[in-house]
PDB file of N, CA and C in Angstrom:
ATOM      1  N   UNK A   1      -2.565  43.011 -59.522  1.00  0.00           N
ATOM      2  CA  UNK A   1      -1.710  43.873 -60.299  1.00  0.00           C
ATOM      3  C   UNK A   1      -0.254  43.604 -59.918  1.00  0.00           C
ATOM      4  N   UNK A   2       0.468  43.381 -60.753  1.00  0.00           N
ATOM      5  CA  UNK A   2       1.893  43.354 -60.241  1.00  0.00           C
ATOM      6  C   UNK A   2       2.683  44.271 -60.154  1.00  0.00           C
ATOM      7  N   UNK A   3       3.711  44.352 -59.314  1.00  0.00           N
ATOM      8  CA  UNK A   3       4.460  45.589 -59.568  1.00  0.00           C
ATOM      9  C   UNK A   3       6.018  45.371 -59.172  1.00  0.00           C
ATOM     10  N   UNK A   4       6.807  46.387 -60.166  1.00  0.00           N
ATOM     11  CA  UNK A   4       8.444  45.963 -59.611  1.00  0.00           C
ATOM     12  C   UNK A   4       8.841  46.546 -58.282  1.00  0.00           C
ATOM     13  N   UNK A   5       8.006  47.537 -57.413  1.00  0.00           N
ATOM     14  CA  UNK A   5       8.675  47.713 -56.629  1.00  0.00           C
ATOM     15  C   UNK A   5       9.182  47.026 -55.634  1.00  0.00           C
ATOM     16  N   UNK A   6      10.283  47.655 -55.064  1.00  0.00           N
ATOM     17  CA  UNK A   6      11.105  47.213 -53.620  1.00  0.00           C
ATOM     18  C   UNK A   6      10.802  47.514 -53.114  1.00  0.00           C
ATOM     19  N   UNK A   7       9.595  49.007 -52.874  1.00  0.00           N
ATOM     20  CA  UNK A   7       9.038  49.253 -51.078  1.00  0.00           C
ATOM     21  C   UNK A   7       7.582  48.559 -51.136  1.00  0.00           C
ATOM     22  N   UNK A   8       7.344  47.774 -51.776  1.00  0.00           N
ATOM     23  CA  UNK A   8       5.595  47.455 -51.175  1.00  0.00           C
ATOM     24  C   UNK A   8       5.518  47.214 -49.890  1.00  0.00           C
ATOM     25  N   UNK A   9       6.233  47.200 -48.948  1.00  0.00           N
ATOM     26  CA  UNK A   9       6.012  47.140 -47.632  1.00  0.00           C
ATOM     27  C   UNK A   9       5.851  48.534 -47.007  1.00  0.00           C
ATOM     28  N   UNK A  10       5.900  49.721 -47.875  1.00  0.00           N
ATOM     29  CA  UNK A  10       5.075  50.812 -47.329  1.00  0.00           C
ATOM     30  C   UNK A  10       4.232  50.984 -47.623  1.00  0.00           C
ATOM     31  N   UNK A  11       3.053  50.394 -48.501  1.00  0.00           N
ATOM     32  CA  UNK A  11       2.106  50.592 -49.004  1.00  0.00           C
ATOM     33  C   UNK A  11       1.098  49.999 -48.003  1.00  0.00           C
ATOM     34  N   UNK A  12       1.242  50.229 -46.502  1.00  0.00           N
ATOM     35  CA  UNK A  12       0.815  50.265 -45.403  1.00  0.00           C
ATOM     36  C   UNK A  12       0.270  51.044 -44.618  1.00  0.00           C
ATOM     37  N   UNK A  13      -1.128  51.072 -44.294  1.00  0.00           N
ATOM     38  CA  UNK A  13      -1.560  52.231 -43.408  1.00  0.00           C
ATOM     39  C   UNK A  13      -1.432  51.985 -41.577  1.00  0.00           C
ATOM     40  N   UNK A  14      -0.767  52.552 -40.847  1.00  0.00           N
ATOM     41  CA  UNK A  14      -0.660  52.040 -39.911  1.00  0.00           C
ATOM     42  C   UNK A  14      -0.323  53.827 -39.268  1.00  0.00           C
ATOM     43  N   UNK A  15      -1.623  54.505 -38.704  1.00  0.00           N
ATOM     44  CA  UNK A  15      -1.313  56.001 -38.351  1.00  0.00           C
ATOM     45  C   UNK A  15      -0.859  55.972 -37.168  1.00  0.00           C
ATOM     46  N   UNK A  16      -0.817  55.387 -36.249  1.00  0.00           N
ATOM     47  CA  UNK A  16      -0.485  55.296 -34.978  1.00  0.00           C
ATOM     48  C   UNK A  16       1.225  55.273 -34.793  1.00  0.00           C
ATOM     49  N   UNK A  17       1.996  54.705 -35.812  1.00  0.00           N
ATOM     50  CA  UNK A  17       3.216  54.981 -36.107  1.00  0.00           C
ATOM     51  C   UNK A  17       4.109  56.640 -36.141  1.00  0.00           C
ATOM     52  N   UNK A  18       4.838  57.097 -35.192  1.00  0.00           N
ATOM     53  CA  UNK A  18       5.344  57.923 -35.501  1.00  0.00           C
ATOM     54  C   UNK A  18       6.762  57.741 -34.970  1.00  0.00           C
ATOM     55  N   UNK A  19       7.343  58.776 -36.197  1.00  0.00           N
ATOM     56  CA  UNK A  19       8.790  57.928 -35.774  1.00  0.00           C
ATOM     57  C   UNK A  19      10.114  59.092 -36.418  1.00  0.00           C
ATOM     58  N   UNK A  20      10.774  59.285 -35.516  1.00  0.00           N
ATOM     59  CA  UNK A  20      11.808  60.272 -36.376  1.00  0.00           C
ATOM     60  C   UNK A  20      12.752  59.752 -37.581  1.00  0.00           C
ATOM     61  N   UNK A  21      12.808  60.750 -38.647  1.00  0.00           N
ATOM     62  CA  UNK A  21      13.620  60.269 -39.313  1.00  0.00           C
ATOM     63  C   UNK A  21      14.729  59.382 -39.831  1.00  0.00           C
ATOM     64  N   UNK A  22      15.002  58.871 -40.064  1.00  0.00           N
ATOM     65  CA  UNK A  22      16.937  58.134 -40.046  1.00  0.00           C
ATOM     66  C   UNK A  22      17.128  58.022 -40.697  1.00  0.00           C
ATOM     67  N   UNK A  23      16.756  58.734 -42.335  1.00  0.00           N
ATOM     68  CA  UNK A  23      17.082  58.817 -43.582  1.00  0.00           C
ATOM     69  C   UNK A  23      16.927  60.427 -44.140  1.00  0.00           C
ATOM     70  N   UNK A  24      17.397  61.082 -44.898  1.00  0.00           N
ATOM     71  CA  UNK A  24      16.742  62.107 -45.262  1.00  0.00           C
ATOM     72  C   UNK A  24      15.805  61.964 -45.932  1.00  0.00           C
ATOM     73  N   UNK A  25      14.985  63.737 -46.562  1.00  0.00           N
ATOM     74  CA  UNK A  25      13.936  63.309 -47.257  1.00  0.00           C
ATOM     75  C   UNK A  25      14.177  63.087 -48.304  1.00  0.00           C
ATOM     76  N   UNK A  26      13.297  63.006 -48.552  1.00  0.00           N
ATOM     77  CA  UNK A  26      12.966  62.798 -50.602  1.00  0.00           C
ATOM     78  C   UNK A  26      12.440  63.656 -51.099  1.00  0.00           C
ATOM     79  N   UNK A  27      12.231  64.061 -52.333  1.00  0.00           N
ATOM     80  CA  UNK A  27      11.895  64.880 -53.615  1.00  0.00           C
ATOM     81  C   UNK A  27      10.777  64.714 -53.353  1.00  0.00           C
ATOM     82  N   UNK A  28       9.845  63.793 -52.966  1.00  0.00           N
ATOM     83  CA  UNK A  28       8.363  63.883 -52.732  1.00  0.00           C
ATOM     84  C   UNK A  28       8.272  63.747 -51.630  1.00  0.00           C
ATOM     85  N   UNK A  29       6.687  63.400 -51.286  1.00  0.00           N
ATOM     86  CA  UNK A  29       6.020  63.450 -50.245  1.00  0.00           C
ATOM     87  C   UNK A  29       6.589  63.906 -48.847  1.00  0.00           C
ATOM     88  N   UNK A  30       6.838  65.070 -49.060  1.00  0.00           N
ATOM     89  CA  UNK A  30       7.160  65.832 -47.362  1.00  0.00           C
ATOM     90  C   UNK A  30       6.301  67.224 -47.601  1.00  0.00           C
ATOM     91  N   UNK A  31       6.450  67.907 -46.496  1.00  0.00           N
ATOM     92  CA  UNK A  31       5.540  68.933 -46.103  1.00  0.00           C
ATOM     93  C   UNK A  31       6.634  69.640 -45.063  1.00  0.00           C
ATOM     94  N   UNK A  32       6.336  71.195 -45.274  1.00  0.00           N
ATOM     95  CA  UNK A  32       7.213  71.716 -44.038  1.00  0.00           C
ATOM     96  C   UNK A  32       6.660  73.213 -43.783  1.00  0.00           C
ATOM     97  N   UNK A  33       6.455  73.959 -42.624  1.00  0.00           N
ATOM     98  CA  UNK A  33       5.599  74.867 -42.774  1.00  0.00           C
ATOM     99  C   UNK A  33       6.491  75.795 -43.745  1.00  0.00           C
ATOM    100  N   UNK A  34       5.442  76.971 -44.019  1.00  0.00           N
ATOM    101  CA  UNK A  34       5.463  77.765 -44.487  1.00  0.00           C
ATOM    102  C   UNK A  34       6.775  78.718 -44.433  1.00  0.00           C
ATOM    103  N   UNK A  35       6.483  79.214 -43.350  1.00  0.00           N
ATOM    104  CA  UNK A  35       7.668  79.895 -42.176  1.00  0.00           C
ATOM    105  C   UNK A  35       8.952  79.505 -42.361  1.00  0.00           C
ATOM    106  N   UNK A  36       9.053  78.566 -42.284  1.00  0.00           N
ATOM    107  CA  UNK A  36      10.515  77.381 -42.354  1.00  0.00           C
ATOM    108  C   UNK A  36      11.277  77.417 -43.588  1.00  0.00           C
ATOM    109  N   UNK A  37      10.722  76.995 -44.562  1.00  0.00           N
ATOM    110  CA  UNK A  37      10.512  76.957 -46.040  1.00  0.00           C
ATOM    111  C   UNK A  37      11.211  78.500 -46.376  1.00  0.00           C
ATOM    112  N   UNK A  38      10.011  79.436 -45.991  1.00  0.00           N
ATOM    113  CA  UNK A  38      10.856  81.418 -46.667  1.00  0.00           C
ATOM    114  C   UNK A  38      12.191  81.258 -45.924  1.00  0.00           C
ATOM    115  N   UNK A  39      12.498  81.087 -44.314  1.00  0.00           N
ATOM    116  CA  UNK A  39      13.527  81.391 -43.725  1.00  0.00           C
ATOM    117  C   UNK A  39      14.920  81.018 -44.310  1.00  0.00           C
ATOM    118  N   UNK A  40      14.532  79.756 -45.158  1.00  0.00           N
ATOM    119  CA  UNK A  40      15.804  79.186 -46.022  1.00  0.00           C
ATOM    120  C   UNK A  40      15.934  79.702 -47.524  1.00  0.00           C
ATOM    121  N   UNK A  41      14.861  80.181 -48.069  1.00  0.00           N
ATOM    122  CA  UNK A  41      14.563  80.975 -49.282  1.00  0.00           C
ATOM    123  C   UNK A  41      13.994  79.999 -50.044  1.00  0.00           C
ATOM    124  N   UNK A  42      13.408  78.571 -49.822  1.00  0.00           N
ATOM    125  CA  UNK A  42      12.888  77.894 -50.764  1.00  0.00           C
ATOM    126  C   UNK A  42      13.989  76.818 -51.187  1.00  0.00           C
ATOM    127  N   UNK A  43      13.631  76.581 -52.594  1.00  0.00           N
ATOM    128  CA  UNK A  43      14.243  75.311 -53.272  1.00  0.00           C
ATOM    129  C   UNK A  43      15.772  76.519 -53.698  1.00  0.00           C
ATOM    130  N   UNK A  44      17.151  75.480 -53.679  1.00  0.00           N
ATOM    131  CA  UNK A  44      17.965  76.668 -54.477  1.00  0.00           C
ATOM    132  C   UNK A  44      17.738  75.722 -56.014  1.00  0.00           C
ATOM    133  N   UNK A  45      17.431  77.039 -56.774  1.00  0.00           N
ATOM    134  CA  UNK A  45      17.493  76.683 -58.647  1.00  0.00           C
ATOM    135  C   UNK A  45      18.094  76.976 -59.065  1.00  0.00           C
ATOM    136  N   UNK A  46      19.840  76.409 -59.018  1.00  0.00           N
ATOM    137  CA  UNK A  46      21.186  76.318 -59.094  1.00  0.00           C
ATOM    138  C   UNK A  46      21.211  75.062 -59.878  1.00  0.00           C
ATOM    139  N   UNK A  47      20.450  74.252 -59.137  1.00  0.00           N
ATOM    140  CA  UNK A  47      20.363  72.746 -59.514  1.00  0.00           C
ATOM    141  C   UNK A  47      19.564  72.486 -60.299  1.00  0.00           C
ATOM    142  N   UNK A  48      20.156  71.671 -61.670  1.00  0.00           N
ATOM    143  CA  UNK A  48      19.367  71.813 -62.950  1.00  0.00           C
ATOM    144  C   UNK A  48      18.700  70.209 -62.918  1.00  0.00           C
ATOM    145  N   UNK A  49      19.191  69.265 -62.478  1.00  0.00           N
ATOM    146  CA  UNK A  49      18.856  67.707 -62.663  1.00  0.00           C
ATOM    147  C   UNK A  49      18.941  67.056 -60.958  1.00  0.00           C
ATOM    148  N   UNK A  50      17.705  66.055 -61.428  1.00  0.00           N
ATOM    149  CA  UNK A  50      17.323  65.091 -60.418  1.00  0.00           C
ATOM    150  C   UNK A  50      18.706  64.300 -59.562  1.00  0.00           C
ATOM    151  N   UNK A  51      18.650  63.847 -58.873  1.00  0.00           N
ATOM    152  CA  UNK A  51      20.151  62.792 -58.563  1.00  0.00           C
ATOM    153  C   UNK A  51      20.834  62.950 -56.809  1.00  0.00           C
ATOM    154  N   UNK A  52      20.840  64.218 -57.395  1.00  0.00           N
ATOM    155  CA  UNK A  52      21.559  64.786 -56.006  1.00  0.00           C
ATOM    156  C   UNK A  52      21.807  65.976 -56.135  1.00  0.00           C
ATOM    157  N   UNK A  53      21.005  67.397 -55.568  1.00  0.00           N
ATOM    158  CA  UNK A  53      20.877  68.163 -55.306  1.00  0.00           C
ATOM    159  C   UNK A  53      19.291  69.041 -54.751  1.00  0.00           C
ATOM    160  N   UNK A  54      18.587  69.403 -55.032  1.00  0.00           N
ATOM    161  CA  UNK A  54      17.667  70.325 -54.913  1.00  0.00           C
ATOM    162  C   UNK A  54      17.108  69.877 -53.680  1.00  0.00           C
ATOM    163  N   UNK A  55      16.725  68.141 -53.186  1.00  0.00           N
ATOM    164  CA  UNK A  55      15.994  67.775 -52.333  1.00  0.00           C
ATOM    165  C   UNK A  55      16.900  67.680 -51.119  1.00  0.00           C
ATOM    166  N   UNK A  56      18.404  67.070 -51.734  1.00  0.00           N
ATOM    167  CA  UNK A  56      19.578  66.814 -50.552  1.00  0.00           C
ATOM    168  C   UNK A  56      20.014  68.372 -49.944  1.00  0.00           C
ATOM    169  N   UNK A  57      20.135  69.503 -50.817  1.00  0.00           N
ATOM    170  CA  UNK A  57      20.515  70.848 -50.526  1.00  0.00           C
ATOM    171  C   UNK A  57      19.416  71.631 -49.521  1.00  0.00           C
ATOM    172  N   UNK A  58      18.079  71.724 -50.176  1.00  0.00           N
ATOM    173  CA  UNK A  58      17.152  71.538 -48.943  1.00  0.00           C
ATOM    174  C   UNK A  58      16.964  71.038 -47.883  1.00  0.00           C
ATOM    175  N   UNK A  59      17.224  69.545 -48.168  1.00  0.00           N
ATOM    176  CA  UNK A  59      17.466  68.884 -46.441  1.00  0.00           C
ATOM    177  C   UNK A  59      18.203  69.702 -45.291  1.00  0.00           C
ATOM    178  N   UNK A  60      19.387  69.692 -45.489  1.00  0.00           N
ATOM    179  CA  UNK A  60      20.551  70.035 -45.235  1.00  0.00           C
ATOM    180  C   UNK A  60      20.745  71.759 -44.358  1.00  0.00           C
ATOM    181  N   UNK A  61      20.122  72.782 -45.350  1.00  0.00           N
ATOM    182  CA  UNK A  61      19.024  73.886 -45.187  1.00  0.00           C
ATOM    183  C   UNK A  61      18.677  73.764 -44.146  1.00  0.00           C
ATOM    184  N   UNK A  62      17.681  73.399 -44.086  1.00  0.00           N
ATOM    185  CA  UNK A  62      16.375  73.420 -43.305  1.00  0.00           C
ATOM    186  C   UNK A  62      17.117  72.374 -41.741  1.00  0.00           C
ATOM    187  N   UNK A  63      17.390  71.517 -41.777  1.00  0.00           N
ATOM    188  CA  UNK A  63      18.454  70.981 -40.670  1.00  0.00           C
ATOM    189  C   UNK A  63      19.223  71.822 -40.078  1.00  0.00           C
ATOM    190  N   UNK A  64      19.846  72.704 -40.701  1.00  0.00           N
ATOM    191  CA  UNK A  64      20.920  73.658 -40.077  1.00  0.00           C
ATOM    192  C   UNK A  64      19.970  74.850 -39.412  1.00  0.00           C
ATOM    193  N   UNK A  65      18.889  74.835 -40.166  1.00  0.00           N
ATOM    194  CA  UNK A  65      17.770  76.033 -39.526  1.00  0.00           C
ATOM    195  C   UNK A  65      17.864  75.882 -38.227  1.00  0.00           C
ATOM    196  N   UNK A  66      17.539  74.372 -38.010  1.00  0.00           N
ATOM    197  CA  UNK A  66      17.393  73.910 -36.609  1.00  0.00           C
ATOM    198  C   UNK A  66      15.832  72.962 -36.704  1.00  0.00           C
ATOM    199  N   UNK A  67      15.344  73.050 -37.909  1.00  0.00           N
ATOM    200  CA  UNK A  67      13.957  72.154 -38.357  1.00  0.00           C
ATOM    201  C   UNK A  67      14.562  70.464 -37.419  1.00  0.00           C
ATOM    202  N   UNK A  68      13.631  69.659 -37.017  1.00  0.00           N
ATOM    203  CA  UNK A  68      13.630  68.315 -36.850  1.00  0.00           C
ATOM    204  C   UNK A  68      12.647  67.897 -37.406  1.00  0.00           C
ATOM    205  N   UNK A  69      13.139  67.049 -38.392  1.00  0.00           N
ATOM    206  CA  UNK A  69      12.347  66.285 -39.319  1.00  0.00           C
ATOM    207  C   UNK A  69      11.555  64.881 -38.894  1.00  0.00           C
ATOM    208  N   UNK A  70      10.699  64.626 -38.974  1.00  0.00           N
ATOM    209  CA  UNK A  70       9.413  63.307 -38.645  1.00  0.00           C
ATOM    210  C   UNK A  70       9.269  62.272 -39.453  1.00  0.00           C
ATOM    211  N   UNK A  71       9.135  60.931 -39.711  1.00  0.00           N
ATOM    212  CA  UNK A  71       8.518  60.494 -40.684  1.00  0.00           C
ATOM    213  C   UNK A  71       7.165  59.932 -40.413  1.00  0.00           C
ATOM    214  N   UNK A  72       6.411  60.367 -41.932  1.00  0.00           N
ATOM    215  CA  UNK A  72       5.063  59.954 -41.857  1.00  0.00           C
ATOM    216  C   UNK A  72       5.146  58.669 -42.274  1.00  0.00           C
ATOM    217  N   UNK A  73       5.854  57.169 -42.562  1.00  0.00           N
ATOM    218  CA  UNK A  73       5.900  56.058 -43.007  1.00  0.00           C
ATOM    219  C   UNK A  73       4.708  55.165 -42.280  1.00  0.00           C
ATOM    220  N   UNK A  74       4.274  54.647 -43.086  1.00  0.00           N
ATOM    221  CA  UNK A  74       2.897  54.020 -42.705  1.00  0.00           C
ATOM    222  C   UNK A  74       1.379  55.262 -42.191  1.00  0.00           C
ATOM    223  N   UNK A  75       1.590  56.138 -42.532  1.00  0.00           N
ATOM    224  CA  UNK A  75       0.484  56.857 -41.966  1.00  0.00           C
ATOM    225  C   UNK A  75      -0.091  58.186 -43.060  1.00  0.00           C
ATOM    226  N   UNK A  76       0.983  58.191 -43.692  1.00  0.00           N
ATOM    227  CA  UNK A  76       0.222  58.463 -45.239  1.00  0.00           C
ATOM    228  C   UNK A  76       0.913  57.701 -46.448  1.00  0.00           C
ATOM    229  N   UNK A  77       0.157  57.418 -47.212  1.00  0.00           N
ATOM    230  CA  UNK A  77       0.238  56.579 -48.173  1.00  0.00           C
ATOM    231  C   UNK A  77       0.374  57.287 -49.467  1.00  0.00           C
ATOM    232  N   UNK A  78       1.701  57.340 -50.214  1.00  0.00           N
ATOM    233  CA  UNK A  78       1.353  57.863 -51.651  1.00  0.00           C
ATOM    234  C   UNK A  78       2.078  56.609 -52.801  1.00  0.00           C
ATOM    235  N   UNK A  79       1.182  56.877 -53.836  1.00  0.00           N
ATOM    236  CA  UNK A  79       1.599  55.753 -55.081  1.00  0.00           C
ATOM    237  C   UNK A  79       2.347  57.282 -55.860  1.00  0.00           C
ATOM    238  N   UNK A  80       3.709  56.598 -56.373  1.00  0.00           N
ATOM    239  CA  UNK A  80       4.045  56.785 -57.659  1.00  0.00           C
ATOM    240  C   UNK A  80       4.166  56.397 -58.879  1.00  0.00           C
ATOM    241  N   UNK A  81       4.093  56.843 -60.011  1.00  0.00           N
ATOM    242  CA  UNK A  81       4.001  55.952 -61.145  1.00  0.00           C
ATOM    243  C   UNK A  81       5.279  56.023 -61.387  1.00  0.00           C
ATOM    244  N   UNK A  82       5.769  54.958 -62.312  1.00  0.00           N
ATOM    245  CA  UNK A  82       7.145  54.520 -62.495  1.00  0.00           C
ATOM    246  C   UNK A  82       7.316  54.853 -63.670  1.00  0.00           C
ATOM    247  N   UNK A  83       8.679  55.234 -63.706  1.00  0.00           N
ATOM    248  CA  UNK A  83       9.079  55.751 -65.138  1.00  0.00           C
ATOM    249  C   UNK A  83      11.099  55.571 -64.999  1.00  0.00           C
ATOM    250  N   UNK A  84      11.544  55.645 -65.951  1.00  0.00           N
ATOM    251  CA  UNK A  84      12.949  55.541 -65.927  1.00  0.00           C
ATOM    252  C   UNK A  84      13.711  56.574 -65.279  1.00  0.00           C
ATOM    253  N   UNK A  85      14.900  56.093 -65.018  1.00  0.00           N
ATOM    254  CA  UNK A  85      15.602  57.585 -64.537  1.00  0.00           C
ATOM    255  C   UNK A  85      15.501  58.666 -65.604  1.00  0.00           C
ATOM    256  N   UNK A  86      15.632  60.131 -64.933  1.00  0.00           N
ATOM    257  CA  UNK A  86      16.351  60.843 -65.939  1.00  0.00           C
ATOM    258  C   UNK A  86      17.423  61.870 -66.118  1.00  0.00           C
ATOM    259  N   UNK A  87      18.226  60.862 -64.999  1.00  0.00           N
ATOM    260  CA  UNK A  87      19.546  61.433 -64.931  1.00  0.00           C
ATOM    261  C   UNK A  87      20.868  60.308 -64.824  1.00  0.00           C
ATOM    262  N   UNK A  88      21.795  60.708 -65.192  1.00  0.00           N
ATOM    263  CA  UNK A  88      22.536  59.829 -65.287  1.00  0.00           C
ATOM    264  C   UNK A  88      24.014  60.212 -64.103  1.00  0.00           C
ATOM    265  N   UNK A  89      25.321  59.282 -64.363  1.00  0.00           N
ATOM    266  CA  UNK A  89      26.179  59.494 -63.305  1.00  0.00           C
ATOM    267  C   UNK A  89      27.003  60.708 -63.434  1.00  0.00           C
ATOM    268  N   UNK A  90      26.984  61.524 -64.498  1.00  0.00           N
ATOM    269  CA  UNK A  90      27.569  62.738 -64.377  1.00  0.00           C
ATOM    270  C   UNK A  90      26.558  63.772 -63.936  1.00  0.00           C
ATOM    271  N   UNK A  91      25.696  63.446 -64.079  1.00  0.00           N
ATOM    272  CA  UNK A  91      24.560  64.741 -63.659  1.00  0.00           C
ATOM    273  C   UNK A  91      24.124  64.694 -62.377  1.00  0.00           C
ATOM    274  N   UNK A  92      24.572  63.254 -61.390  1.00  0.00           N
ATOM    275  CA  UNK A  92      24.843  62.946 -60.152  1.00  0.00           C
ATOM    276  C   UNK A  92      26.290  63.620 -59.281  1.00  0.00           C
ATOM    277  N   UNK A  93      27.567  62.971 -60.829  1.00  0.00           N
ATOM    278  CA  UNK A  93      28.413  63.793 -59.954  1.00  0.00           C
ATOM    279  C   UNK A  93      28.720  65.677 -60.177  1.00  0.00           C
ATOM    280  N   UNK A  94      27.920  66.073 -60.889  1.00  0.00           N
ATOM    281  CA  UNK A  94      27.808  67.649 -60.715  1.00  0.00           C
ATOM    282  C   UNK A  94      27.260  67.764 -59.695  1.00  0.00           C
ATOM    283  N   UNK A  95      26.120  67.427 -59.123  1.00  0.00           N
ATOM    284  CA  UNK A  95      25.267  67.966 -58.359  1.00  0.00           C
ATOM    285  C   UNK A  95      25.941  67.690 -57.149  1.00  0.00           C
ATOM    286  N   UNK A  96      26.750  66.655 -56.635  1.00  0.00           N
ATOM    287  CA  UNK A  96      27.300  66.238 -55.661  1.00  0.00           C
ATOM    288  C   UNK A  96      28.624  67.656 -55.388  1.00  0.00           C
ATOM    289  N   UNK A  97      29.045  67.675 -56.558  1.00  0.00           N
ATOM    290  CA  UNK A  97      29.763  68.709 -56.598  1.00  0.00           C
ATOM    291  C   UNK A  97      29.529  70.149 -56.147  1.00  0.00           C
ATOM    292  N   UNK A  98      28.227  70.207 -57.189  1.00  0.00           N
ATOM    293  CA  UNK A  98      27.659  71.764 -56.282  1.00  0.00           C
ATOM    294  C   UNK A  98      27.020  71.980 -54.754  1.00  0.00           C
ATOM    295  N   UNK A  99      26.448  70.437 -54.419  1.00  0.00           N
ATOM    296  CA  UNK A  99      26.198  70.699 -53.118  1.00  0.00           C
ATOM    297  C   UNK A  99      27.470  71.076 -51.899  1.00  0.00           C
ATOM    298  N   UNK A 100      28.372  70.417 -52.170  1.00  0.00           N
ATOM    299  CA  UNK A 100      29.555  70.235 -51.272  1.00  0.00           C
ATOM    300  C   UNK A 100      29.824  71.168 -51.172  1.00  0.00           C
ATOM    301  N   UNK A 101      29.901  72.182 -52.526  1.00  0.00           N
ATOM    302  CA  UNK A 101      30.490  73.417 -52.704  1.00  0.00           C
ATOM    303  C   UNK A 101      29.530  74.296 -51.709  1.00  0.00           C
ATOM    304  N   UNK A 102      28.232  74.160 -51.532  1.00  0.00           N
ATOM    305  CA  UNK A 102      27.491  75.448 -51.212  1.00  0.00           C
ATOM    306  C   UNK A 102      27.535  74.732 -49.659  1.00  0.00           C
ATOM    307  N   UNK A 103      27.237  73.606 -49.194  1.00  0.00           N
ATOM    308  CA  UNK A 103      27.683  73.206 -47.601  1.00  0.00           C
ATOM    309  C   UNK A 103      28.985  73.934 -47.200  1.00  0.00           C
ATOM    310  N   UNK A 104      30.113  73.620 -47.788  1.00  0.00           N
ATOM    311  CA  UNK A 104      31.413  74.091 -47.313  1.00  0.00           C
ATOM    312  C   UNK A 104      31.333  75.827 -46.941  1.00  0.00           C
ATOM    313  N   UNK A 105      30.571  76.461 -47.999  1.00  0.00           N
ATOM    314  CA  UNK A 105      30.045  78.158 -48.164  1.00  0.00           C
ATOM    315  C   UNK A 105      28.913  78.649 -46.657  1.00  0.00           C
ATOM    316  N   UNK A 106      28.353  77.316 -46.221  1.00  0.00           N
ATOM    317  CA  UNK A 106      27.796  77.251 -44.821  1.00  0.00           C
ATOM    318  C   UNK A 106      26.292  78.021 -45.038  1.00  0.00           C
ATOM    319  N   UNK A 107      25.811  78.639 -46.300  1.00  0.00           N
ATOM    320  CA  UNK A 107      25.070  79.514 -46.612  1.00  0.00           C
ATOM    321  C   UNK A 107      23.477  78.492 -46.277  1.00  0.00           C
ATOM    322  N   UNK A 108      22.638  79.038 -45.456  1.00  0.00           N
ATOM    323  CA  UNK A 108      21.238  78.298 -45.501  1.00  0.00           C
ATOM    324  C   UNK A 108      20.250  78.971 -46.101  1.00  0.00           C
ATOM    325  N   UNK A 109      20.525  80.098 -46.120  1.00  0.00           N
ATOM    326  CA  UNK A 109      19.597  80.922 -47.023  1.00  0.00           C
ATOM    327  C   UNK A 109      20.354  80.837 -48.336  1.00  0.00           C
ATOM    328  N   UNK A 110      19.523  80.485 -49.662  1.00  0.00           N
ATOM    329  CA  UNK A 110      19.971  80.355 -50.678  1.00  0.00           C
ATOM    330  C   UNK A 110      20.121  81.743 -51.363  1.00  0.00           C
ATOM    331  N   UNK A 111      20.652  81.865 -52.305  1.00  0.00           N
ATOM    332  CA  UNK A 111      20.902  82.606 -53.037  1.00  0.00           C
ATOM    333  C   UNK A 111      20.177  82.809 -54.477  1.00  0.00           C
ATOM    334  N   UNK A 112      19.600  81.661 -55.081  1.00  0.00           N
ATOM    335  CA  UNK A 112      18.746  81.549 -55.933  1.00  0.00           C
ATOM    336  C   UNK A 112      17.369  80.696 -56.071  1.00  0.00           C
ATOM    337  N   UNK A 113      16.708  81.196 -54.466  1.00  0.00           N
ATOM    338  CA  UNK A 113      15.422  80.986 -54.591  1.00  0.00           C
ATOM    339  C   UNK A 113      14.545  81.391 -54.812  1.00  0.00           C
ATOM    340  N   UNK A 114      13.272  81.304 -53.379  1.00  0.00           N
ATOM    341  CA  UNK A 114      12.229  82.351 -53.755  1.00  0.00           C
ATOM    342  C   UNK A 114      12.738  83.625 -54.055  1.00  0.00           C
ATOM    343  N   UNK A 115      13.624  83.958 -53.227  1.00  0.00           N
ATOM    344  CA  UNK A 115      14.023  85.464 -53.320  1.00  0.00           C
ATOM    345  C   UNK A 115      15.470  85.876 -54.425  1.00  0.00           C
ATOM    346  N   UNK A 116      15.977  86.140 -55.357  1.00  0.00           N
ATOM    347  CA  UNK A 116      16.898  85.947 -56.281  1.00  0.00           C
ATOM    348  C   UNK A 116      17.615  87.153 -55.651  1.00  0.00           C
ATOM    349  N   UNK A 117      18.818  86.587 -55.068  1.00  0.00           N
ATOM    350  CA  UNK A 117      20.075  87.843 -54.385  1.00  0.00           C
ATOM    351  C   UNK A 117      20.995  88.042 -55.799  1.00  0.00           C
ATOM    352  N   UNK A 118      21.049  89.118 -55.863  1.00  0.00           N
ATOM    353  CA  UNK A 118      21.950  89.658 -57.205  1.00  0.00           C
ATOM    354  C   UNK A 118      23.955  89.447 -56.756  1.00  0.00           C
ATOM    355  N   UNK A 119      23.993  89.889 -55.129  1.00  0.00           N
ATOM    356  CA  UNK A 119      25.415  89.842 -54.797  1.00  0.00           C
ATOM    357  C   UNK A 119      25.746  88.586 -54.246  1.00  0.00           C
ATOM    358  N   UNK A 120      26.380  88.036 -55.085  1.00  0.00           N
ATOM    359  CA  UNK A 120      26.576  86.380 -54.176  1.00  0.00           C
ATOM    360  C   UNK A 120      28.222  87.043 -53.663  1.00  0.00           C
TER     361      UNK A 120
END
């Protein structure tokens, strides 16, 4: 089967690998407890498009919690199916925009997550 990707070199099982982060996460494949997750209020849904926000604003979150993040690379394996972007460079630079804005605000508990705060 052929394929266009650039990571087939993770499409590696190798569990014995553990290794801290040196990238943030991604929009997929992460896991974080439960606990961790409410303490920050969840995803903020401020952020309307893919690019840069919801996964980078979470990171960021959950880092300031005091979370230390792991990577599972080589020790779980997920396929995605490929499809085009569906966002483009203004819907990158909004989101870049709103993140900066809510970092600079220092806020880790969101304001429009699980829990919807009426007084921002």
């Amino acid at each position: 089967m052929k394929s266009d990707s650039k990571r087939l070199k993770y499409g590696l099982y190798l569990p014995f690998i553990r290794q801290e982060r040196e990238k943030g996460i991604w929009g997929h494949n992460w896991c974080v407890a439960k606990d961790k997750l409410l303490a920050v209020n969840g995803f903020d849904e401020d952020y309307q498009t893919a690019g840069v926000g919801e996964d980078v604003d979470i990171e960021w979150r959950l880092l300031a919690s005091g979370l230390k993040l792991y990577s599972i690379r080589f020790a779980a394996i997920q396929y995605h199916l490929h499809h085009s972007e569906n966002y483009n460079q203004t819907a990158i630079q909004t989101g870049m925009v709103q993140l900066e804005t809510k970092q600079r605000a220092g806020n880790i508990v969101c304001w429009n997550g699980l829990v919807k705060y009426e007084n921002r």
